[in-house]
Protein backbone atom coordinates (compact mmCIF):
# COMPACT_ATOMS: atom_id res chain seq x y z
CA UNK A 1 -0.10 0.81 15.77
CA UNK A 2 0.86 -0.79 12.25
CA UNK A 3 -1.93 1.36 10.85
CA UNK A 4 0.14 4.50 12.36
CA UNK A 5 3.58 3.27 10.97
CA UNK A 6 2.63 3.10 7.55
CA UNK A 7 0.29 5.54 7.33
CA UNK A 8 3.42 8.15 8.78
CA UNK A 9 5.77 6.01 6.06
CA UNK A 10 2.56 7.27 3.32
CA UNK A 11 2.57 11.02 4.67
CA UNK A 12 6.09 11.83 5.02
CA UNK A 13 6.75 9.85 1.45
CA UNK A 14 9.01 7.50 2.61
CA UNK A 15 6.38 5.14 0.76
CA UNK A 16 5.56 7.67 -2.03
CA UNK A 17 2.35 7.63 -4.20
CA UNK A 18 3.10 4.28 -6.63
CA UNK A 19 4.42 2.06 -4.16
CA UNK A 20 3.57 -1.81 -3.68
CA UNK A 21 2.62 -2.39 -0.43
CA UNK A 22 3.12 -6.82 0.06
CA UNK A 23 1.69 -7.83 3.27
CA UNK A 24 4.10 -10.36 3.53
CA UNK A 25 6.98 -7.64 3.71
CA UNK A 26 5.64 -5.11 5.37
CA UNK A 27 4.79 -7.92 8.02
CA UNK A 28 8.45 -9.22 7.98
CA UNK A 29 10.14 -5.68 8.72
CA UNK A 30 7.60 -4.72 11.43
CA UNK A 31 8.23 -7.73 13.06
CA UNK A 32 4.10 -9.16 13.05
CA UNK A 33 2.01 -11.32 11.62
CA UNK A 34 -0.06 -10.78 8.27
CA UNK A 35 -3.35 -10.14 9.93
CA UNK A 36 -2.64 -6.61 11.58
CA UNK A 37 -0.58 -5.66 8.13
CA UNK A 38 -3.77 -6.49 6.35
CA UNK A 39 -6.16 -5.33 8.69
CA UNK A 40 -4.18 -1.55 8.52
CA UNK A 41 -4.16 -1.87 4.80
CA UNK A 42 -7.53 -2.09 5.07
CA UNK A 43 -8.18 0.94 6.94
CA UNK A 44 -5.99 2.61 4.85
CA UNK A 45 -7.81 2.01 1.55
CA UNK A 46 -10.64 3.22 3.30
CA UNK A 47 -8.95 6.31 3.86
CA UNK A 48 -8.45 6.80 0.01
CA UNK A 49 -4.63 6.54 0.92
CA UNK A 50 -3.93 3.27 -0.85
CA UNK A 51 -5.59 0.89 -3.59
CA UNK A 52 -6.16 -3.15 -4.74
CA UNK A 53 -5.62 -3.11 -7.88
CA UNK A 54 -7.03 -6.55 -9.28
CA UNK A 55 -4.15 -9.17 -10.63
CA UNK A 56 -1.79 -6.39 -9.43
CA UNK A 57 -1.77 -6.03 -5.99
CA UNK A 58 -1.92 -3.18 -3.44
CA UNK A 59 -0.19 0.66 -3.69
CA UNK A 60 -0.34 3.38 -2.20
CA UNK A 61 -2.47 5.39 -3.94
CA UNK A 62 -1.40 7.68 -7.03
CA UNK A 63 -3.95 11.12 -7.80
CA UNK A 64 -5.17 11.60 -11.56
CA UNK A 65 -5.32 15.22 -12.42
CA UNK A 66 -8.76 14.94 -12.88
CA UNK A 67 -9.17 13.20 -8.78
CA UNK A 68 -6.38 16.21 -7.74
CA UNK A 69 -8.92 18.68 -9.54
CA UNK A 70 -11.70 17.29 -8.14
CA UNK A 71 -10.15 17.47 -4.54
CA UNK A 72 -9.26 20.92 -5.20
CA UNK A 73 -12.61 21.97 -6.11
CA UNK A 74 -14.54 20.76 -3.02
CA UNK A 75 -11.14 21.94 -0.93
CA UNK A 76 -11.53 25.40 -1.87
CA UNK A 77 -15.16 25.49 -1.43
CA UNK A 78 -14.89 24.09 1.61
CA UNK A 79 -12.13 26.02 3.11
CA UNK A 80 -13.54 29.20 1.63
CA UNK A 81 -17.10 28.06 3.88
CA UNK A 82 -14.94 27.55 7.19
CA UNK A 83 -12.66 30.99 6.90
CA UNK A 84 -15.88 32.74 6.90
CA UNK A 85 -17.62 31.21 9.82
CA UNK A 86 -14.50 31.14 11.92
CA UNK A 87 -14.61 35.28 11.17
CA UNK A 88 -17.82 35.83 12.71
CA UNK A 89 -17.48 32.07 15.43
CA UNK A 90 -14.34 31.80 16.67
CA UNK A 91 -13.21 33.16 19.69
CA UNK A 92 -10.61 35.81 19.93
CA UNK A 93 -8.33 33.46 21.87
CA UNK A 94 -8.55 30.69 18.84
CA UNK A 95 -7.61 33.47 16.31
CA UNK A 96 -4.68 34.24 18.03
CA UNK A 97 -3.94 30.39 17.95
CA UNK A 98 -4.69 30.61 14.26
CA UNK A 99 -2.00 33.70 13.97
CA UNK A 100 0.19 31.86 15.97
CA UNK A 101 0.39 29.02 13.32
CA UNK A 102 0.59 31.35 10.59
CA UNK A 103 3.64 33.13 12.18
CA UNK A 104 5.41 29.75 13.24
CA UNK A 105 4.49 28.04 9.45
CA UNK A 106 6.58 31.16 8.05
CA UNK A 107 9.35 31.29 10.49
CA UNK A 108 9.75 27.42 9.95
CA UNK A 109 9.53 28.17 5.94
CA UNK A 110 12.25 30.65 6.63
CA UNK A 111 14.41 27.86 8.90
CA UNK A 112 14.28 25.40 5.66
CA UNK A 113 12.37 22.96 7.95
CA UNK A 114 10.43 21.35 5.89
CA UNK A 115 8.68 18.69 8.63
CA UNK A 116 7.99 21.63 10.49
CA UNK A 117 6.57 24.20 7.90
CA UNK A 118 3.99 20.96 7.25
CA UNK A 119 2.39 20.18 10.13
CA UNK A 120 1.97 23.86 11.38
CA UNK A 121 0.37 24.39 7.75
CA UNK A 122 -2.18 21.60 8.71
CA UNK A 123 -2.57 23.14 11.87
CA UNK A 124 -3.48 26.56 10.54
CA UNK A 125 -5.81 24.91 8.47
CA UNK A 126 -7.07 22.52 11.10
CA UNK A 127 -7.88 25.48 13.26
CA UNK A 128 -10.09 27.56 10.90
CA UNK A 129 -12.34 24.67 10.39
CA UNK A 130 -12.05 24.61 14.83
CA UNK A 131 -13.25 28.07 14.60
CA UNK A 132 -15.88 27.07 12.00
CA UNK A 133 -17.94 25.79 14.73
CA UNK A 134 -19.37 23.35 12.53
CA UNK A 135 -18.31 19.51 13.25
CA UNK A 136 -19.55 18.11 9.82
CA UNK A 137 -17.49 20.60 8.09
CA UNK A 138 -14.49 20.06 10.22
CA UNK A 139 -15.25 16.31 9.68
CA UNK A 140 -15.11 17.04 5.81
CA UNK A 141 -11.57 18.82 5.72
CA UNK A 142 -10.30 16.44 7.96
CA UNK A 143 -10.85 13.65 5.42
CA UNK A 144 -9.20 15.34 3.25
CA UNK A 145 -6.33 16.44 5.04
CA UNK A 146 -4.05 13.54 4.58
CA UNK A 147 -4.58 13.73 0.42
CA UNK A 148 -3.94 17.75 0.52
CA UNK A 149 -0.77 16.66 3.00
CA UNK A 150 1.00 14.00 0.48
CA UNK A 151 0.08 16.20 -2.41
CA UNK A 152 1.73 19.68 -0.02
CA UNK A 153 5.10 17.97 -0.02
CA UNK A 154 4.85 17.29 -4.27
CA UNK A 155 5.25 21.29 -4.28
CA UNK A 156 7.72 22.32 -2.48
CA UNK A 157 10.11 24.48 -3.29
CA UNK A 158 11.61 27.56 -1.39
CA UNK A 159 9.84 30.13 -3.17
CA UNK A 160 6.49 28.93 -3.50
CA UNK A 161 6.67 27.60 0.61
CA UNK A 162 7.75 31.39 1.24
CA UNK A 163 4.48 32.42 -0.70
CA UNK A 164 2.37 30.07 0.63
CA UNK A 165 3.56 31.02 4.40
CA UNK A 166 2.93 34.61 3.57
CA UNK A 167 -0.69 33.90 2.51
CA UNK A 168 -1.03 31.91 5.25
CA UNK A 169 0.18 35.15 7.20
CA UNK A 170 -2.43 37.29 5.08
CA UNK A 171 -5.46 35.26 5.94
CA UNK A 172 -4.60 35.06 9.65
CA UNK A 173 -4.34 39.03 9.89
CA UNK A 174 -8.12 39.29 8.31
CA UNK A 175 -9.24 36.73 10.51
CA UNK A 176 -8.16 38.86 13.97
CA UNK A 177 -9.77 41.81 11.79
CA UNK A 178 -12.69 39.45 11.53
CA UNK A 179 -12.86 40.50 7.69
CA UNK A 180 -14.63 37.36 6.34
CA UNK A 181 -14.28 38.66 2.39
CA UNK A 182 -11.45 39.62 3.07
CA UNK A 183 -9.99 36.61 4.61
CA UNK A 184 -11.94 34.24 2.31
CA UNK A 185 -10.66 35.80 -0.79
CA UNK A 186 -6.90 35.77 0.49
CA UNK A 187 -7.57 31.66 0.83
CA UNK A 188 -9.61 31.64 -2.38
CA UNK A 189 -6.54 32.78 -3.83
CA UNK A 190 -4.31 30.54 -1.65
CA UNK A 191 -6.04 27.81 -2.47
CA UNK A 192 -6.45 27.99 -6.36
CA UNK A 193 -2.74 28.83 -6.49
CA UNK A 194 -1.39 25.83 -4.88
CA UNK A 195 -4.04 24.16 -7.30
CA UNK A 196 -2.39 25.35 -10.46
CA UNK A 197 1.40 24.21 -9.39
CA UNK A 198 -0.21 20.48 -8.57
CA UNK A 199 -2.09 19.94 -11.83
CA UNK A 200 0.81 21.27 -13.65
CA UNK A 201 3.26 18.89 -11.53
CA UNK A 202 0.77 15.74 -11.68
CA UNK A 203 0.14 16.24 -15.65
CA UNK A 204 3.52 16.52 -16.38
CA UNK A 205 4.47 12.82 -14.41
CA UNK A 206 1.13 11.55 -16.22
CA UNK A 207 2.20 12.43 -19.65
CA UNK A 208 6.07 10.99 -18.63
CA UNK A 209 4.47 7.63 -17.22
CA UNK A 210 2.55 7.87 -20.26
CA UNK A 211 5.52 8.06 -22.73
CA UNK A 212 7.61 5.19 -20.57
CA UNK A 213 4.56 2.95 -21.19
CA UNK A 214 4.71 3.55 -25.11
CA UNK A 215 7.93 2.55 -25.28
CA UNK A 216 9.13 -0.73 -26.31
C-alpha cells in the first residue's frame, strides 16, 4: 500500500524527478512506521524509479540524456517488434480494443484532460504488446512503462498531445488493416518523434542545472 502511494505521488509528479525522499517524513505524513516506508523505497529503486545516492540520501530518480536515449532506443525497437506481431496475432476483437484506446486517447487530448489522455496512451500501448502474444516482450515494455510515463507528462503541450493522439489514431487504423509496415513505420515515427522533444527538453534542464552549479 505505501509502495502504491508513492509510487502514484512519482507518476503523476506530485514528487517530480529530483526529489528527496526521507523515510522519516514520508513515514510521518502516511501515518506508519519507517519499516514499510523503507521497505517501498526499496522496491522502488528496484524499479529504476528512485536512487541512494551515497552521503546524500534517496530521490526520486532524475534521466541523463544519454539513460533517456538509451530508453528510447530499446523502446522503439521494442515497440516496433510488438506492432508487428500484434498485426499478424491479435485477435480482431483486441484490435478493436486497441482502436478503441486510440479514439478515447484523442477525444481525451481534445477534452484538455490530461490524467485521462495518459493512461489511455499506456493502454494503447499496453495492448499492442497484449496482442504481441509474446509474454517476455510484454514483460519488457512493461518495465519500462513507468520511465516512458514520468518522462510522457515532461512533454506535454496541446499541440504535440494532439499529434501524438493522431499517430496513435494512425497506427490503430493499420493495425485493423493488419498492415504490419505500415503500422510499424507510423510508431517508428511516433516513437522517434516523442524522442527528439525529450532529449531536447532533458538537455536543456541539464545544461541549466549545469550553469546553477557553476555559479558562486
Amino acid at each position: 500500500q505505501v509502495y502504491e502511494i508513492i509510487h502514484s505521488q512519482i507518476l503523476s509528479m506530485e514528487l517530480p524527478p529530483g526529489t528527496r525522499l526521507k523515510d522519516s517524513e514520508l513515514a510521518q505524513s502516511l501515518g506508519l512506521s519507517n519499516t514499510p516506508v523503507r521497505e517501498a523505497l526499496r522496491r522502488l529503486e528496484e524499479a529504476e524509479l528512485v536512487e541512494t545516492l551515497p552521503r546524500r540520501g534517496t530521490f526520486v530518480r532524475r534521466l541523463s540524456p544519454r539513460e533517456a536515449e538509451g530508453l528510447y532506443e530499446v523502446r522503439e525497437a521494442l515497440e516496433n517488434l510488438a506492432v508487428r506481431l500484434a498485426a499478424a496475432r491479435a485477435s480482431d476483437e483486441l484490435l478493436a480494443e486497441i482502436s478503441e484506446a486510440a479514439q478515447l486517447h484523442l477525444d481525451a487530448v481534445q477534452r484538455g484532460a490530461v490524467d485521462e489522455f495518459l493512461e489511455y496512451d499506456r493502454r494503447f500501448h499496453r495492448l499492442i504488446a497484449e496482442g504481441a502474444d509474446n509474454p517476455i516482450l510484454a514483460s519488457m515494455l512493461t518495465s519500462l512503462a513507468d520511465r516512458i510515463h514520468i518522462i510522457r507528462r515532461m512533454d506535454l503541450g496541446r499541440r504535440v498531445d494532439e499529434l501524438s493522439g493522431q499517430e496513435h489514431y494512425n497506427v490503430a487504423t493499420a493495425l485493423l488493416q493488419r498492415d504490419a509496415e505500415r503500422a510499424a513505420g507510423l510508431m517508428a515515427h511516433h516513437i522517434h518523434e516523442h524522442r527528439t522533444r525529450v532529449m531536447d527538453l532533458l538537455t536543456a534542464e541539464e545544461d541549466e542545472r549545469e550553469t546553477k552549479d557553476e555559479q558562486p
